[in-house]
C-alpha atoms as a PDB file:
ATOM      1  CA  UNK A   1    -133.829-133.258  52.758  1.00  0.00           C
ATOM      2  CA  UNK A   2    -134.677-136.646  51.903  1.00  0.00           C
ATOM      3  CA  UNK A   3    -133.388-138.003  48.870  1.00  0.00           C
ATOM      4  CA  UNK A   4    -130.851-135.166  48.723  1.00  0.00           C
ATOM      5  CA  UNK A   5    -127.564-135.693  47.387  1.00  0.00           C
ATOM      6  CA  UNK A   6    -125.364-134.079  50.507  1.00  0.00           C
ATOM      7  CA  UNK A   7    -121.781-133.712  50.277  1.00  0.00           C
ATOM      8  CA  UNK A   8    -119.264-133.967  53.363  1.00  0.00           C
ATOM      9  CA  UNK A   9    -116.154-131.942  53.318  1.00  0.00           C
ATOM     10  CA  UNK A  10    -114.536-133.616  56.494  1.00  0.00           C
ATOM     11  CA  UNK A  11    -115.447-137.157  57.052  1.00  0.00           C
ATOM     12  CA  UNK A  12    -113.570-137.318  60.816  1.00  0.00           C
ATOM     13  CA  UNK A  13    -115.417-138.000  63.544  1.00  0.00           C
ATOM     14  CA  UNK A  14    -118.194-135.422  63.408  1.00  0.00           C
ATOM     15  CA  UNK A  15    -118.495-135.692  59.252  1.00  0.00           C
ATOM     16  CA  UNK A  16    -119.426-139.467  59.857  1.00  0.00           C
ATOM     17  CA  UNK A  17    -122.103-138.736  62.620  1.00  0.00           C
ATOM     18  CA  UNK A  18    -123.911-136.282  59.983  1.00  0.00           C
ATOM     19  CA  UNK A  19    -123.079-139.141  57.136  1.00  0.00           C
ATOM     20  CA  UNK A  20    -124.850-141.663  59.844  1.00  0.00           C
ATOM     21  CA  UNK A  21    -128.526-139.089  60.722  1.00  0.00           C
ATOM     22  CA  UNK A  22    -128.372-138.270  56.505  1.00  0.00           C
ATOM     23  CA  UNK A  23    -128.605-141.454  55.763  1.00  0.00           C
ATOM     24  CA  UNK A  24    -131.967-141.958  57.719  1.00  0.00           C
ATOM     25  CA  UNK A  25    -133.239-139.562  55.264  1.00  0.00           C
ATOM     26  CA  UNK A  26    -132.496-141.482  52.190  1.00  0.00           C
ATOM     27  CA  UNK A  27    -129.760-138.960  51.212  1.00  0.00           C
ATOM     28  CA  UNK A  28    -127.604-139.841  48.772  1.00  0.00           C
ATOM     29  CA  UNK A  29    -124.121-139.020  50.432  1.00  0.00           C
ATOM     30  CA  UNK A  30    -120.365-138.496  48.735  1.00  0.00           C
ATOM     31  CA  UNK A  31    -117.570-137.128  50.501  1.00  0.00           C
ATOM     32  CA  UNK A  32    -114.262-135.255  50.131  1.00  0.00           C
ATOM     33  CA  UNK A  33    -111.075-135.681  53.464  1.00  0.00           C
ATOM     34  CA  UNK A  34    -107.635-135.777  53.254  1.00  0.00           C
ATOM     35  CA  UNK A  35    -107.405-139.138  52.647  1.00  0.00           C
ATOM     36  CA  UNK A  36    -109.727-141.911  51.074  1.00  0.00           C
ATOM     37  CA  UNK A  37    -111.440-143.925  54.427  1.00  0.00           C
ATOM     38  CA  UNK A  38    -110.700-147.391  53.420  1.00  0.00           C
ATOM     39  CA  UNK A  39    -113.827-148.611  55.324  1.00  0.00           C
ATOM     40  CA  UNK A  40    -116.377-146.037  54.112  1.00  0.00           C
ATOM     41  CA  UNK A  41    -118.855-147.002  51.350  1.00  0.00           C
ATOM     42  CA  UNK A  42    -119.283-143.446  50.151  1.00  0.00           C
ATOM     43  CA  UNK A  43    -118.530-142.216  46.686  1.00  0.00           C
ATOM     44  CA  UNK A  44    -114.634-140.028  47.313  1.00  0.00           C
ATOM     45  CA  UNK A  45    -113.813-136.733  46.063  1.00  0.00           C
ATOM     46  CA  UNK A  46    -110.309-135.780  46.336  1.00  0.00           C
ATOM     47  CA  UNK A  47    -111.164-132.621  44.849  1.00  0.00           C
ATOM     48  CA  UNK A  48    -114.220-130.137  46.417  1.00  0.00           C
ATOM     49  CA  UNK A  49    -115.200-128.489  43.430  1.00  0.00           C
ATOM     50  CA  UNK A  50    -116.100-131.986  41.778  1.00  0.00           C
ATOM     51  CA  UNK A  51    -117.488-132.622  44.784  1.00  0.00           C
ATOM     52  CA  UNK A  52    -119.583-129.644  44.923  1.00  0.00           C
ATOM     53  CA  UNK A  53    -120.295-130.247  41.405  1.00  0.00           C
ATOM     54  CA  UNK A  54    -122.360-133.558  42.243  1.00  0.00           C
ATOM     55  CA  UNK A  55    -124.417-132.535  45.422  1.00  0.00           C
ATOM     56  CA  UNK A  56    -127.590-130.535  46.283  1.00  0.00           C
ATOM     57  CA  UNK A  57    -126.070-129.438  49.596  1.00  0.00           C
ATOM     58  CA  UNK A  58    -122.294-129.016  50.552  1.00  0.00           C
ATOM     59  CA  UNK A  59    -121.710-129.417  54.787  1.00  0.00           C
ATOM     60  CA  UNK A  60    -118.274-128.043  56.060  1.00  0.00           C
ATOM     61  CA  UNK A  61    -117.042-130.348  58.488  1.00  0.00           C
ATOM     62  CA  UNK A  62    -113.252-130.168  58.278  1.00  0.00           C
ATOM     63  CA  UNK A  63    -111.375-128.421  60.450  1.00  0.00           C
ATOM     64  CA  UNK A  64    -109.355-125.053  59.746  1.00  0.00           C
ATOM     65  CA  UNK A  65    -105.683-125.233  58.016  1.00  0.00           C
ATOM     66  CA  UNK A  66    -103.420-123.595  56.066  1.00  0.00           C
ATOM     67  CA  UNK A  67    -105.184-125.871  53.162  1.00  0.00           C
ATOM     68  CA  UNK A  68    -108.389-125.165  54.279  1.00  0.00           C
ATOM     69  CA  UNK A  69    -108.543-121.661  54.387  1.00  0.00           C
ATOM     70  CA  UNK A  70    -111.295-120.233  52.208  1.00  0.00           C
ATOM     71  CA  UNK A  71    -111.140-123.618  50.846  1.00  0.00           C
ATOM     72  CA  UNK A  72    -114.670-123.135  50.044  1.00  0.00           C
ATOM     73  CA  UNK A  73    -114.397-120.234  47.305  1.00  0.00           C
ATOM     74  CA  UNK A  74    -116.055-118.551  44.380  1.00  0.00           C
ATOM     75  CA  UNK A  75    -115.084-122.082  42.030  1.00  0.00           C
ATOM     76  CA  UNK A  76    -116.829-124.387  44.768  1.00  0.00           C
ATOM     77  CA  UNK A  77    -119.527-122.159  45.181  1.00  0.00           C
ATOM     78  CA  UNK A  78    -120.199-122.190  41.625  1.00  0.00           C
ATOM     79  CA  UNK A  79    -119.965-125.708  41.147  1.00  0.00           C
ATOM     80  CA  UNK A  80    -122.368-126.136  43.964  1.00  0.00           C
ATOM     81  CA  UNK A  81    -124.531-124.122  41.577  1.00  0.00           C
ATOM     82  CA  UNK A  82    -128.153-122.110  41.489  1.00  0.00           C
ATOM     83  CA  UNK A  83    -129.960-125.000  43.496  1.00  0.00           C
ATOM     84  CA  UNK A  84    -127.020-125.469  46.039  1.00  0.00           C
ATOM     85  CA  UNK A  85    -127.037-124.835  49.412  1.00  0.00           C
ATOM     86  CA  UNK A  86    -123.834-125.066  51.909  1.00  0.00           C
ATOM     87  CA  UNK A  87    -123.757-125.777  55.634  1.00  0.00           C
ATOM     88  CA  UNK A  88    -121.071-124.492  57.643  1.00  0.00           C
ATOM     89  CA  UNK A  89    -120.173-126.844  61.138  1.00  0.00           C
ATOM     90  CA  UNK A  90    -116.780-126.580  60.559  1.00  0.00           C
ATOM     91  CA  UNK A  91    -115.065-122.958  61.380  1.00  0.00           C
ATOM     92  CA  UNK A  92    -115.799-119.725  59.849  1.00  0.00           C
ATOM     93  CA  UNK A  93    -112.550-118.811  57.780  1.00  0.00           C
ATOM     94  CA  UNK A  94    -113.293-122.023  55.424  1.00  0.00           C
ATOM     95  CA  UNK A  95    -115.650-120.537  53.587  1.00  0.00           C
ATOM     96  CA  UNK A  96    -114.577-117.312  51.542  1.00  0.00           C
ATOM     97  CA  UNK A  97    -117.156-115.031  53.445  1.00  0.00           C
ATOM     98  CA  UNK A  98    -117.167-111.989  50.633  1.00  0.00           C
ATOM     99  CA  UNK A  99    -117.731-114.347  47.889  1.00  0.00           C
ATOM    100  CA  UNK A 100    -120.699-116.272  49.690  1.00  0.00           C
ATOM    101  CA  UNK A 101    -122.100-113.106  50.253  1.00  0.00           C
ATOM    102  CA  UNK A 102    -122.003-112.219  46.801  1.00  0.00           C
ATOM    103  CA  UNK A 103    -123.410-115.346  45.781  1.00  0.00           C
ATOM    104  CA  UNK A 104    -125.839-115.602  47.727  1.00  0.00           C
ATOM    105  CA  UNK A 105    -126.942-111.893  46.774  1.00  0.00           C
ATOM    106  CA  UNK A 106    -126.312-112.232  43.093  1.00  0.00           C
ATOM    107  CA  UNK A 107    -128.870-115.873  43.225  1.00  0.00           C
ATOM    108  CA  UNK A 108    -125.879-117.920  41.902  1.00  0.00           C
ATOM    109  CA  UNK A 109    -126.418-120.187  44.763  1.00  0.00           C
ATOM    110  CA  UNK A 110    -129.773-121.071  46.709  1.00  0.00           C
ATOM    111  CA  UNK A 111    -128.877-120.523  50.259  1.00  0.00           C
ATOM    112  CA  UNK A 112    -126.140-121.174  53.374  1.00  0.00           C
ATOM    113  CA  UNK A 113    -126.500-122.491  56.633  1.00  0.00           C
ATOM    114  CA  UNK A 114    -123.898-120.869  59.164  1.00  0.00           C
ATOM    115  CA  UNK A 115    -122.762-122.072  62.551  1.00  0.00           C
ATOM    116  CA  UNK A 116    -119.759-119.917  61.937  1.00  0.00           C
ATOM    117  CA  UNK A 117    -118.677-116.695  60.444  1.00  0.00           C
ATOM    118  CA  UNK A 118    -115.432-115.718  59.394  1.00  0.00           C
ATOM    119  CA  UNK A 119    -114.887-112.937  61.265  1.00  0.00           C
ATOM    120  CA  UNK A 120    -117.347-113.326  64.221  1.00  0.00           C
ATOM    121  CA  UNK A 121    -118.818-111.177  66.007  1.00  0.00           C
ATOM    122  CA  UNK A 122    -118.494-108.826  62.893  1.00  0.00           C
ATOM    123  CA  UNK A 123    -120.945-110.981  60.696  1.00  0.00           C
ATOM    124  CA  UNK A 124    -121.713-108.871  57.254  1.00  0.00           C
ATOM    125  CA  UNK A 125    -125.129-107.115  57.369  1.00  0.00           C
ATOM    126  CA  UNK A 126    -126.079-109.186  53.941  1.00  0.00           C
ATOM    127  CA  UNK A 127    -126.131-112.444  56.404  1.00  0.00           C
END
C-alpha cells in the first residue's frame, strides 16, 4: 500500500477518514465528489474515469444515487487498468457488478475489494 496512488470517489465524511489512515502510508491520494472541497489539499477529479486513469487503487466511498448508479462501469474499470484494483465501502449497486466480474475474469483489471454486492445475498459465483 505504501506509496500507492489511491483514489477516493466520495470525499464526505468517511472518504476523508480513509484519505487521513492512507496518508500514514505515504499514499499518494486524489479524489473525485460532487463538488471541489475548498479546504482539501488533494489533487480533484470531476470526472471518475480520469480519476481512475491516475490511481493504482480506486475506493468507493460515495453514497448511492440516481448519478451514482453503476457509476463505476466498464470505462472506469478500464481506465483503472491491468494493475488496478477497486475497493468497494460505499453500496453495492455503484459498481456495475457484471462488468467487474468480467474484468476481473478476463485480467483487464488486478483485483476488487467488496464490502458490498449489488445484489446481496445473491453474490455471483465468479466473486
Amino acid at each position: 500500500l505504501g506509496g500507492k496512488r489511491v483514489g477516493i470517489v466520495g470525499l464526505g465524511s468517511i472518504g476523508s477518514l480513509v484519505a487521513k489512515r492512507l496518508d500514514a502510508f505515504g499514499c499518494s491520494i486524489s479524489y473525485n465528489s460532487r463538488t471541489k472541497k475548498p479546504s482539501v489539499s488533494y489533487p480533484f477529479y470531476s470526472n471518475v474515469c480520469e480519476l481512475a486513469a491516475n490511481c493504482d487503487i480506486l475506493i468507493i466511498c460515495c453514497g448511492l444515487t440516481a448519478e451514482t448508479h453503476h457509476m463505476i462501469n466498464k470505462q472506469v474499470l478500464s481506465a483503472l487498468g491491468k494493475e488496478g484494483v477497486v475497493i468497494n465501502i460505499g453500496r453495492g449497486p455503484i459498481i456495475d457488478e457484471q462488468e467487474l466480474v468480467r474484468c476481473l475474469v478476463q485480467g483487464e483489471i488486478k483485483g476488487a475489494g467488496l464490502d458490498v454486492f449489488e445484489n446481496e445475498p445473491d453474490v455471483p459465483k465468479e466473486l
